[in-house]
C-alpha atoms as a PDB file:
ATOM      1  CA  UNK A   1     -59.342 -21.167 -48.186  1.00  0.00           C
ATOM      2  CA  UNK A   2     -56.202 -21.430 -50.022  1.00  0.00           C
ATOM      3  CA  UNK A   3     -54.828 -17.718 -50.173  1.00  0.00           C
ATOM      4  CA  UNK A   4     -52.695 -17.742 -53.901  1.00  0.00           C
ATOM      5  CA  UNK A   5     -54.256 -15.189 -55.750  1.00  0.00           C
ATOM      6  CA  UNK A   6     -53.649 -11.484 -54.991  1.00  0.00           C
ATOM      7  CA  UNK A   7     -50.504 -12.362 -53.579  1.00  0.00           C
ATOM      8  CA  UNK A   8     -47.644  -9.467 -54.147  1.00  0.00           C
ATOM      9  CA  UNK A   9     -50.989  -7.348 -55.230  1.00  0.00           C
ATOM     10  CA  UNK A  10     -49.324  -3.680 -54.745  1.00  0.00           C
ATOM     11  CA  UNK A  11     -52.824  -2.138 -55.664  1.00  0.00           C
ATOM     12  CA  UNK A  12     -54.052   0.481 -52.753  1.00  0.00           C
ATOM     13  CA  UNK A  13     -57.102  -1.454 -50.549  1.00  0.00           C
ATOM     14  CA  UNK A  14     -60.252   0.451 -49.880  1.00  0.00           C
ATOM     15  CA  UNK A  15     -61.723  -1.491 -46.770  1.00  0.00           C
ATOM     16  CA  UNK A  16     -62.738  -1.144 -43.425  1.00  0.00           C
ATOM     17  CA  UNK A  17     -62.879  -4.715 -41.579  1.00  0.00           C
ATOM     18  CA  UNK A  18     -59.764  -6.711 -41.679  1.00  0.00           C
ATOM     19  CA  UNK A  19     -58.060  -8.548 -44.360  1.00  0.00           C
ATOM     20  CA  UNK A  20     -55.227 -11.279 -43.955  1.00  0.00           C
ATOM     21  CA  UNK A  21     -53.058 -11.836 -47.162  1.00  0.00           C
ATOM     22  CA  UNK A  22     -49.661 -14.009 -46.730  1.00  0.00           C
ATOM     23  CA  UNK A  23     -46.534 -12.778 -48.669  1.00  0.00           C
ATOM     24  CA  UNK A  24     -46.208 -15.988 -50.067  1.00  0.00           C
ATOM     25  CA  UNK A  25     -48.291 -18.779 -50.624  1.00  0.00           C
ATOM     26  CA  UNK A  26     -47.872 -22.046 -51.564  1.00  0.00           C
ATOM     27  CA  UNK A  27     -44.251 -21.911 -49.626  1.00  0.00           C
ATOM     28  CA  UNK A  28     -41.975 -23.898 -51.257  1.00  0.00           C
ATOM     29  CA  UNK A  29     -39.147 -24.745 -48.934  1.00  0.00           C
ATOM     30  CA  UNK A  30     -37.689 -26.843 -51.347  1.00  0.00           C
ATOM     31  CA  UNK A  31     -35.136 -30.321 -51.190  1.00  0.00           C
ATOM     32  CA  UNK A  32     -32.274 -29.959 -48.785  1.00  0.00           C
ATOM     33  CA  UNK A  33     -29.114 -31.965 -47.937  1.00  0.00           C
ATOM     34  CA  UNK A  34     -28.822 -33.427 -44.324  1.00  0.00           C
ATOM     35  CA  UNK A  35     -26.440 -31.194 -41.923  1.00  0.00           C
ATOM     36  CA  UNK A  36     -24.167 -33.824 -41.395  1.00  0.00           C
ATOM     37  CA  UNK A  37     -20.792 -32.639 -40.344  1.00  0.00           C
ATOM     38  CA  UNK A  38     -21.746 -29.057 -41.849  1.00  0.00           C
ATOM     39  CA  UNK A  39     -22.099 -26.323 -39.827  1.00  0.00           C
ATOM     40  CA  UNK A  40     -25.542 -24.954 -39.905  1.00  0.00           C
ATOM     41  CA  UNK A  41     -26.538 -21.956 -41.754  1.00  0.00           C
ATOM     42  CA  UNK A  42     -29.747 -21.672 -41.180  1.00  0.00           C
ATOM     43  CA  UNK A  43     -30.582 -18.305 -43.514  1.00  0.00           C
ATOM     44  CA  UNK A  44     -29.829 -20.802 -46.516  1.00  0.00           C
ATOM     45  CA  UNK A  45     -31.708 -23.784 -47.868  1.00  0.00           C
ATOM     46  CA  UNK A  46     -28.660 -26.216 -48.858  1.00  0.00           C
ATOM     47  CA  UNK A  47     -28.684 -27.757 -46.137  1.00  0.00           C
ATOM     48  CA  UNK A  48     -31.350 -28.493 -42.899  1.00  0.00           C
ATOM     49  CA  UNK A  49     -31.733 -26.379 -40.766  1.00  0.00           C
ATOM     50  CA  UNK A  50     -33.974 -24.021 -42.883  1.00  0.00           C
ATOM     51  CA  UNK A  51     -35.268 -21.162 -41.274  1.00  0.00           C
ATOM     52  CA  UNK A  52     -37.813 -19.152 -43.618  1.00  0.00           C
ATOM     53  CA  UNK A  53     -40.361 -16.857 -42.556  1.00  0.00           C
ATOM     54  CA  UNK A  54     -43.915 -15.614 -43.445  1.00  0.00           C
ATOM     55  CA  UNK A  55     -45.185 -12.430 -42.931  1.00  0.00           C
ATOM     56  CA  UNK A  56     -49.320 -12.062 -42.886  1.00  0.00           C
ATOM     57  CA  UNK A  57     -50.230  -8.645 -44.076  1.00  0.00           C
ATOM     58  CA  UNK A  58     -53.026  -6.680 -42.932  1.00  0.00           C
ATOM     59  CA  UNK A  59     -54.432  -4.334 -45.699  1.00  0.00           C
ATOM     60  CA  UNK A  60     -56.977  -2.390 -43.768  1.00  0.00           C
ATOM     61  CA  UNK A  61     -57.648  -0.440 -41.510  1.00  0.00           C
ATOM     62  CA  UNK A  62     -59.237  -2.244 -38.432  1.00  0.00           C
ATOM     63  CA  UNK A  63     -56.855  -4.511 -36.717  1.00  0.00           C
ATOM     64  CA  UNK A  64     -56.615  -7.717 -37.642  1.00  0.00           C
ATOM     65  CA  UNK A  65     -56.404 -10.225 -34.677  1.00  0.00           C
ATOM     66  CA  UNK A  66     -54.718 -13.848 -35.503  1.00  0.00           C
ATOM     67  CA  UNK A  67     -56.017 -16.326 -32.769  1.00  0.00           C
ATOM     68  CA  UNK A  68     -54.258 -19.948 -34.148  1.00  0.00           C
ATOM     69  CA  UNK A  69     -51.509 -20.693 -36.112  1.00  0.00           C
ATOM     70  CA  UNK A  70     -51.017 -24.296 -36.301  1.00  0.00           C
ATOM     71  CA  UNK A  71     -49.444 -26.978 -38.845  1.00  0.00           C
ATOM     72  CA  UNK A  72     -51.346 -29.966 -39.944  1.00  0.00           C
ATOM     73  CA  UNK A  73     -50.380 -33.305 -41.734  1.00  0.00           C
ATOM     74  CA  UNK A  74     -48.278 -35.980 -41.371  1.00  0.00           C
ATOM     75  CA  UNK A  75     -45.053 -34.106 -41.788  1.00  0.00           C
ATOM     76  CA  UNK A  76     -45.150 -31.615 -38.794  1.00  0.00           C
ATOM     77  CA  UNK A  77     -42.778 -33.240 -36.578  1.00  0.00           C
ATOM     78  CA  UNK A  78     -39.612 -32.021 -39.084  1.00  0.00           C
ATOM     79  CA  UNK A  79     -41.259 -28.118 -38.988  1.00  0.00           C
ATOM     80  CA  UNK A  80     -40.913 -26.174 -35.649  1.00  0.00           C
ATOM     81  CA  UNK A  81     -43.440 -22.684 -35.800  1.00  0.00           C
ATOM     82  CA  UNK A  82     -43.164 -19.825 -33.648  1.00  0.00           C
ATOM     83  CA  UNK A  83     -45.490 -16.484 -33.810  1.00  0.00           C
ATOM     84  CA  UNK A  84     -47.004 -14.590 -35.108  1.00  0.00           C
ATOM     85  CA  UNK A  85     -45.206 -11.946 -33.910  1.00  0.00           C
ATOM     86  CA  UNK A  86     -47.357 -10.042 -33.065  1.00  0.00           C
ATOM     87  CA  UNK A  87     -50.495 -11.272 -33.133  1.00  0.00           C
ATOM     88  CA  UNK A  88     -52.570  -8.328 -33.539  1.00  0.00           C
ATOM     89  CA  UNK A  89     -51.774  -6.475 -37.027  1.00  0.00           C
ATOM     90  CA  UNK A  90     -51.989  -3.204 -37.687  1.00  0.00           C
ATOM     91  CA  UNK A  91     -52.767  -1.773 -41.114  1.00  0.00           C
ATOM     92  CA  UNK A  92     -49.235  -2.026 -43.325  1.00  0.00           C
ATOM     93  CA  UNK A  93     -47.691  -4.164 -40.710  1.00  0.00           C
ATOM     94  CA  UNK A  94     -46.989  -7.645 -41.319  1.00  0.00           C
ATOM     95  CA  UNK A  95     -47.057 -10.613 -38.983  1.00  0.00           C
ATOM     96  CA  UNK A  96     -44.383 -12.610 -38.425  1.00  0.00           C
ATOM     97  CA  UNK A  97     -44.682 -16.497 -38.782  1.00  0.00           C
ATOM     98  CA  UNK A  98     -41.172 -18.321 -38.765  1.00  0.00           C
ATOM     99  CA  UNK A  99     -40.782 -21.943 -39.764  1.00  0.00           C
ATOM    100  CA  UNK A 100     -37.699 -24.117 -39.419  1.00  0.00           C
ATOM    101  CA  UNK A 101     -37.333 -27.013 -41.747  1.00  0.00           C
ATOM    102  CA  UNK A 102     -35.370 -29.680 -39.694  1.00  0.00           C
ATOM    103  CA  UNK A 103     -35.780 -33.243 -41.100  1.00  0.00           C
ATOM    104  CA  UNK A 104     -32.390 -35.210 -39.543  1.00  0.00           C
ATOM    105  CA  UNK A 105     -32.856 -38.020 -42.648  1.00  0.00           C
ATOM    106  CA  UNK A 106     -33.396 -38.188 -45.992  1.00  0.00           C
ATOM    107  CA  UNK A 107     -37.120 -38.559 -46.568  1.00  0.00           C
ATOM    108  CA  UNK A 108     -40.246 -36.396 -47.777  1.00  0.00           C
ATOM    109  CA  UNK A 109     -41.489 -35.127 -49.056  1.00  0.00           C
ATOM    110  CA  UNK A 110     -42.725 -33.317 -46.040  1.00  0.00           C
ATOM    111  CA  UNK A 111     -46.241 -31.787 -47.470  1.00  0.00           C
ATOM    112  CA  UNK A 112     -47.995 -29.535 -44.124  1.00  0.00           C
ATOM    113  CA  UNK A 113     -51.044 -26.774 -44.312  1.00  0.00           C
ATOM    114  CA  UNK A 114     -50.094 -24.156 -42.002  1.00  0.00           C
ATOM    115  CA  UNK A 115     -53.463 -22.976 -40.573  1.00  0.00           C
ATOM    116  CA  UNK A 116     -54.313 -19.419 -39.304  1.00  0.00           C
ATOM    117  CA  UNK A 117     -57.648 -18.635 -37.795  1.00  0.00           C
ATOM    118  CA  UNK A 118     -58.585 -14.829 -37.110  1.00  0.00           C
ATOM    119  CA  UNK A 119     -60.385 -11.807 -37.253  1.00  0.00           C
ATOM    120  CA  UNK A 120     -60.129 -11.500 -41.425  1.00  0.00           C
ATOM    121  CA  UNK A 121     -63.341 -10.705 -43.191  1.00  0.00           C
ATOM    122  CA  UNK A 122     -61.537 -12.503 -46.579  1.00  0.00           C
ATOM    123  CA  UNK A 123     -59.932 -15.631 -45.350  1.00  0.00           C
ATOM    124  CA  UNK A 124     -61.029 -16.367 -41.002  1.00  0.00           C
ATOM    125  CA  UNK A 125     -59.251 -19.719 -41.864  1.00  0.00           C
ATOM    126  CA  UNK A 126     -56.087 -19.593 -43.543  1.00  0.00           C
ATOM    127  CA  UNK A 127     -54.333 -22.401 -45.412  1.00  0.00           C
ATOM    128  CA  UNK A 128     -51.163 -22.158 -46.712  1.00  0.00           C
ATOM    129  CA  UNK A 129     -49.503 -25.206 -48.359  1.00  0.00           C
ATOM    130  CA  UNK A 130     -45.944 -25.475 -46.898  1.00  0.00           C
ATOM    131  CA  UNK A 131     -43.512 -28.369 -48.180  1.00  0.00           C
ATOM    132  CA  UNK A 132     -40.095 -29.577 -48.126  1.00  0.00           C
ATOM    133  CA  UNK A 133     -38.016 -32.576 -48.403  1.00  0.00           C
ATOM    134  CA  UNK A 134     -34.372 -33.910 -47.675  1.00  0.00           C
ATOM    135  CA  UNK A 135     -32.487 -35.705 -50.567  1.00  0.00           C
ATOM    136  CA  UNK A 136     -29.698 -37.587 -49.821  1.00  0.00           C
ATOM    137  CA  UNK A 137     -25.803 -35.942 -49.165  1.00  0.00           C
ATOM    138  CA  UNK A 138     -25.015 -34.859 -53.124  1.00  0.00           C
ATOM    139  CA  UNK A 139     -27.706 -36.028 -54.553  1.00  0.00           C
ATOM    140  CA  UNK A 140     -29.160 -33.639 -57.386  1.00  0.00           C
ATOM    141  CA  UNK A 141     -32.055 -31.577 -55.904  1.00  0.00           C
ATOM    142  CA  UNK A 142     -35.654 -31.066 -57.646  1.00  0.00           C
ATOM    143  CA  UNK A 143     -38.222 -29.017 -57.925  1.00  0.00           C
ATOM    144  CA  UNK A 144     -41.079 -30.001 -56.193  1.00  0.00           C
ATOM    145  CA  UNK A 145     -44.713 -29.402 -55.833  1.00  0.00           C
ATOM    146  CA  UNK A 146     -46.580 -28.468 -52.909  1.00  0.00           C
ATOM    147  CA  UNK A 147     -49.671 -30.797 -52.273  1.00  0.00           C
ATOM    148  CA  UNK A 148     -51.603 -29.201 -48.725  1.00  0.00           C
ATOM    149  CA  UNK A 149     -52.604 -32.103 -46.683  1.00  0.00           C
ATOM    150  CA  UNK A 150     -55.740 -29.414 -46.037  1.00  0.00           C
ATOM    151  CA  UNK A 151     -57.906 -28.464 -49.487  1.00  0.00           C
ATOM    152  CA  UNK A 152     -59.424 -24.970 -49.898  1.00  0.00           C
ATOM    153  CA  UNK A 153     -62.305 -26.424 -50.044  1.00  0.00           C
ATOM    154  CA  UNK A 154     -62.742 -28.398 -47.457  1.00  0.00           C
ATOM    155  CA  UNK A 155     -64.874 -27.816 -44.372  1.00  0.00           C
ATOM    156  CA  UNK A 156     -61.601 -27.746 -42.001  1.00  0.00           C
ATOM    157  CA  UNK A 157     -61.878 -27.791 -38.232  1.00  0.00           C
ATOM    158  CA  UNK A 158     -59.097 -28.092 -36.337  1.00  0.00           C
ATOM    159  CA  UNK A 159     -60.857 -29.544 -33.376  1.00  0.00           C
ATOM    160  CA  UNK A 160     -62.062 -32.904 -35.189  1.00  0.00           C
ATOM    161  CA  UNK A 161     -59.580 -33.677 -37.780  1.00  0.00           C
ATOM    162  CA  UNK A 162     -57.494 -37.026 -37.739  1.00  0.00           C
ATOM    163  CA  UNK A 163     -54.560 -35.073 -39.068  1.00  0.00           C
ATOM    164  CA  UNK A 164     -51.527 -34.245 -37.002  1.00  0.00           C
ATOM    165  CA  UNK A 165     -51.916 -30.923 -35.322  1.00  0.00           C
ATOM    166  CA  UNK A 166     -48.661 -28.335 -33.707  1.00  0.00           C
ATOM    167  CA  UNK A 167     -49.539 -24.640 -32.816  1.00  0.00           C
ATOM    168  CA  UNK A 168     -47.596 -22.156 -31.779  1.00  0.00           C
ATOM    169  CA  UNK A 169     -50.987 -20.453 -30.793  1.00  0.00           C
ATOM    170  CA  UNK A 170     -54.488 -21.742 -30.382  1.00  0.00           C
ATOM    171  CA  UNK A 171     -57.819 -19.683 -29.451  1.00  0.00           C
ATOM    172  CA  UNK A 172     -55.367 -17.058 -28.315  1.00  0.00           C
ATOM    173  CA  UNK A 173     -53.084 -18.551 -25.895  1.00  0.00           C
END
């Protein structure tokens, strides 16, 4: 399931089992320039490398255990993930997914689903639409929309689908 609404919800959560709710969702990375013969600031979306991360916020109070975090679609080989960090969430304390945007060439745009499978009594299978593009050197940037490769809807499995698939952790490992 697509998690959009009740994002940035400040209202206090009565619950017992766990409950995953990303800080941000869809994540617009936006369109970039290529590095070229810039240096690279990662912290700032000019220019690739973009390094942006999402934190996964556990509202309850059982812990809430994230087994898989993976990307899927065509566009994963310009994202490098790492985390979460940690995996296991404590009530009020957010997990840490980062994701670098690194596309060398101009090209996009780069529309991914970044999947997270766990414990969560709201959402055990996460999608969150990520996307990004690079424009060429000086060329004006857009805005752009964020099109998941993965639907809410669908019946996702990560085991049999034909899309592209990079995890930074799967079943735990």
């Amino acid at each position: 399931m697509t998690a959009a609404s009740g994002c940035g919800d400040d209202a206090p959560k009565t619950c017992s089992s766990p409950e995953i709710l990303p800080h941000h969702s869809p994540v617009v990375l936006g369109e970039m320039w290529p590095l070229g013969s810039e240096t690279a600031q990662p912290a700032t979306n000019e220019r690739v490398p973009y390094e942006w991360v999402l934190l996964l916020q556990n509202q309850c109070d059982e812990l809430l255990k994230i087994d898989t975090v993976c990307l899927v679609g065509e566009g994963i080989d310009n994202y490098i993930i790492e985390g979460p960090v940690p995996n296991s969430v404590k009530r009020g304390e957010p997990g840490a997914v980062r994701l670098t945007y690194n596309r060398t060439d101009p090209g996009g745009p780069d529309n991914v689903a970044l999947y997270v499978k766990s414990n969560a009594s709201d959402f055990p299978s996460l999608i969150v639409p990520v996307c990004a593009s690079v424009v060429a050197d000086g060329q004006e940037k857009a805005t752009m929309t964020c099109d998941s490769p993965v639907k809410a809807d669908d019946a996702f499995d990560l085991d049999t689908t034909t899309l592209p698939v990079k995890c930074s952790l799967r079943d735990g490992k």
